[in-house]
Protein backbone atom coordinates (compact mmCIF):
# COMPACT_ATOMS: atom_id res chain seq x y z
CA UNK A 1 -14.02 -174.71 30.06
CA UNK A 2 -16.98 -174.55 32.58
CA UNK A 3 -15.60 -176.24 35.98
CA UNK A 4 -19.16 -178.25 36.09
CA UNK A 5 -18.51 -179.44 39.80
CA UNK A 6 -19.12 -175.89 41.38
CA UNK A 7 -21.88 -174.19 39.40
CA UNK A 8 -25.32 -173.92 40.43
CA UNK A 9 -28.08 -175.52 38.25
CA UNK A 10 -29.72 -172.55 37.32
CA UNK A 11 -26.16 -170.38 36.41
CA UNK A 12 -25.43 -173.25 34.31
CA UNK A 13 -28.44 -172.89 32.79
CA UNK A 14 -27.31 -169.42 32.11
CA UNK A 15 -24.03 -170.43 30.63
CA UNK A 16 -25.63 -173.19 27.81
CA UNK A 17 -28.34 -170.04 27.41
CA UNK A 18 -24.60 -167.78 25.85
CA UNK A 19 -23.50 -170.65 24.10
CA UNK A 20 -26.05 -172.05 22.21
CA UNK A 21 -29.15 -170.19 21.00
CA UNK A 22 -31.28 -172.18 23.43
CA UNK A 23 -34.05 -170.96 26.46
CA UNK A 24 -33.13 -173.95 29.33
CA UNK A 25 -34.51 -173.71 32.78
CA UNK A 26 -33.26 -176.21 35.34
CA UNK A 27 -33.99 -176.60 39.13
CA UNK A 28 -31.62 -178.98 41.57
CA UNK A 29 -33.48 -180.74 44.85
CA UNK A 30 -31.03 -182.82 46.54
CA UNK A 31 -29.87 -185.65 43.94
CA UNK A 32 -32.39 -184.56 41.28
CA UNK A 33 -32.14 -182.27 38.58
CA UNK A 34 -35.25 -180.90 36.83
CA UNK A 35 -34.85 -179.63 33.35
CA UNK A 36 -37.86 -177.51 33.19
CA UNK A 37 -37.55 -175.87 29.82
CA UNK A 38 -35.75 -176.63 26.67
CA UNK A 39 -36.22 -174.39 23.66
CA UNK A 40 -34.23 -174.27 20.75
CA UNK A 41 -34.84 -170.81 19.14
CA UNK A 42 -36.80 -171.42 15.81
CA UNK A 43 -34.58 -170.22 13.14
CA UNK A 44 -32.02 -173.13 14.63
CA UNK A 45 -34.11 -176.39 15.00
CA UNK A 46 -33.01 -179.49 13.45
CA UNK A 47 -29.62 -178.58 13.39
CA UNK A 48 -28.39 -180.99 16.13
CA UNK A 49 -28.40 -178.19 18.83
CA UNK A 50 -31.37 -179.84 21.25
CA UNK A 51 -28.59 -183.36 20.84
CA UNK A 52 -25.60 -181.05 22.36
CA UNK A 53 -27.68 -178.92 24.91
CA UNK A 54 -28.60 -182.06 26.66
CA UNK A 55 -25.30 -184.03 26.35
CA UNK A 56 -24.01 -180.70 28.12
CA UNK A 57 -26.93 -181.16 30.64
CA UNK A 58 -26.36 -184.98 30.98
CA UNK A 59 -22.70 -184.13 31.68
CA UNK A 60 -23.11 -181.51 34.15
CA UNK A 61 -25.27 -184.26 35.73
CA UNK A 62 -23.40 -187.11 35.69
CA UNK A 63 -20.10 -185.16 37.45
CA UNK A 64 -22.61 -183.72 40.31
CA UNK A 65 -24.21 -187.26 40.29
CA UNK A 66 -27.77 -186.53 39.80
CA UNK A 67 -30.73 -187.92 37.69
CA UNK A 68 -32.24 -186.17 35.52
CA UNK A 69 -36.18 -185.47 35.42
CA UNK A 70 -38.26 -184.08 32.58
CA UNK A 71 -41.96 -183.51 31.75
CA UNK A 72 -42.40 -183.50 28.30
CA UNK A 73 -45.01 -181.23 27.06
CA UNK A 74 -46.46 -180.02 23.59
CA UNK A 75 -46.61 -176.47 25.28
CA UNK A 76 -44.13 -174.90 23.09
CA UNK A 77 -44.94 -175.89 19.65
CA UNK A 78 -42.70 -179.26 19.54
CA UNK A 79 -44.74 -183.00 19.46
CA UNK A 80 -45.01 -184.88 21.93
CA UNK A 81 -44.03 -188.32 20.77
CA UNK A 82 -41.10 -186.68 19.41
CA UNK A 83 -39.88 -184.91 22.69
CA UNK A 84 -40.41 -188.39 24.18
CA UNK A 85 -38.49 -190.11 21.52
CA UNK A 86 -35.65 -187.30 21.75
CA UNK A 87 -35.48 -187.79 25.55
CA UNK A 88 -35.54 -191.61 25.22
CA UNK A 89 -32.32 -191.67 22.45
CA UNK A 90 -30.66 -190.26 25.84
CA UNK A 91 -31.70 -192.99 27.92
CA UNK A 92 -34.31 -191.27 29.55
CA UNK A 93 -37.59 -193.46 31.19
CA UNK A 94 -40.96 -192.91 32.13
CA UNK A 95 -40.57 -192.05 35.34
CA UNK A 96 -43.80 -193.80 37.24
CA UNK A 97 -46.34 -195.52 35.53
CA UNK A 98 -48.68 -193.07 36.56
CA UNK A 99 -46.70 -190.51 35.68
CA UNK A 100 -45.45 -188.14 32.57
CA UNK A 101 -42.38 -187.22 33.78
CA UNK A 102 -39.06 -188.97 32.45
CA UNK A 103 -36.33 -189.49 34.32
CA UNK A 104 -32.13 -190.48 33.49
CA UNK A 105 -30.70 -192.17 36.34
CA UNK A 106 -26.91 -190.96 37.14
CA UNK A 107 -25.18 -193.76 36.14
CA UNK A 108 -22.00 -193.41 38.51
């Protein structure tokens, strides 16, 4: 298993990218990570691997003690309302009222 604690955000990324047929891009600035991209290669959608990516990426989180921030966007051929209800089943927020983003606060 992945020691979670001393990776960097972005070789993690790399690491869910081998074991799950997945594109994920995420950036760390001080207590925040940003989840940039998350693509589920076509040929697996709807087969629950989107749900286990980001309980991987809500774990890695939670153990380095950062919230999570994410922009939604119909950019790569998913809906909108449904990214935003996919984020929200993992207790994601809107992040400012002015704002698009989403964010999970750490919850240690």
């Amino acid at each position: 298993m992945l020691e979670m604690k001393s990776i960097r955000a972005d070789d993690f990324a790399g690491y869910l990218e081998i074991q799950f047929p997945v594109k994920v891009r995420l950036h760390q600035s001080y207590q925040i990570l940003q989840l940039n991209l998350l693509i589920v290669d076509e040929d697996h959608r709807d087969k629950g691997i989107g749900s286990m990516v980001m309980n991987r990426i809500i774990q890695y989180s939670e153990i380095n003690l950062l919230d999570v921030v994410v922009t939604p966007t119909d950019h790569f051929g998913s809906r909108l309302r449904r990214l935003k209800k996919f984020y929200k089943r993992f207790g994601f927020v809107r992040f400012r009222s002015n704002s698009y983003s989403m964010i999970r606060y750490c919850e240690f």
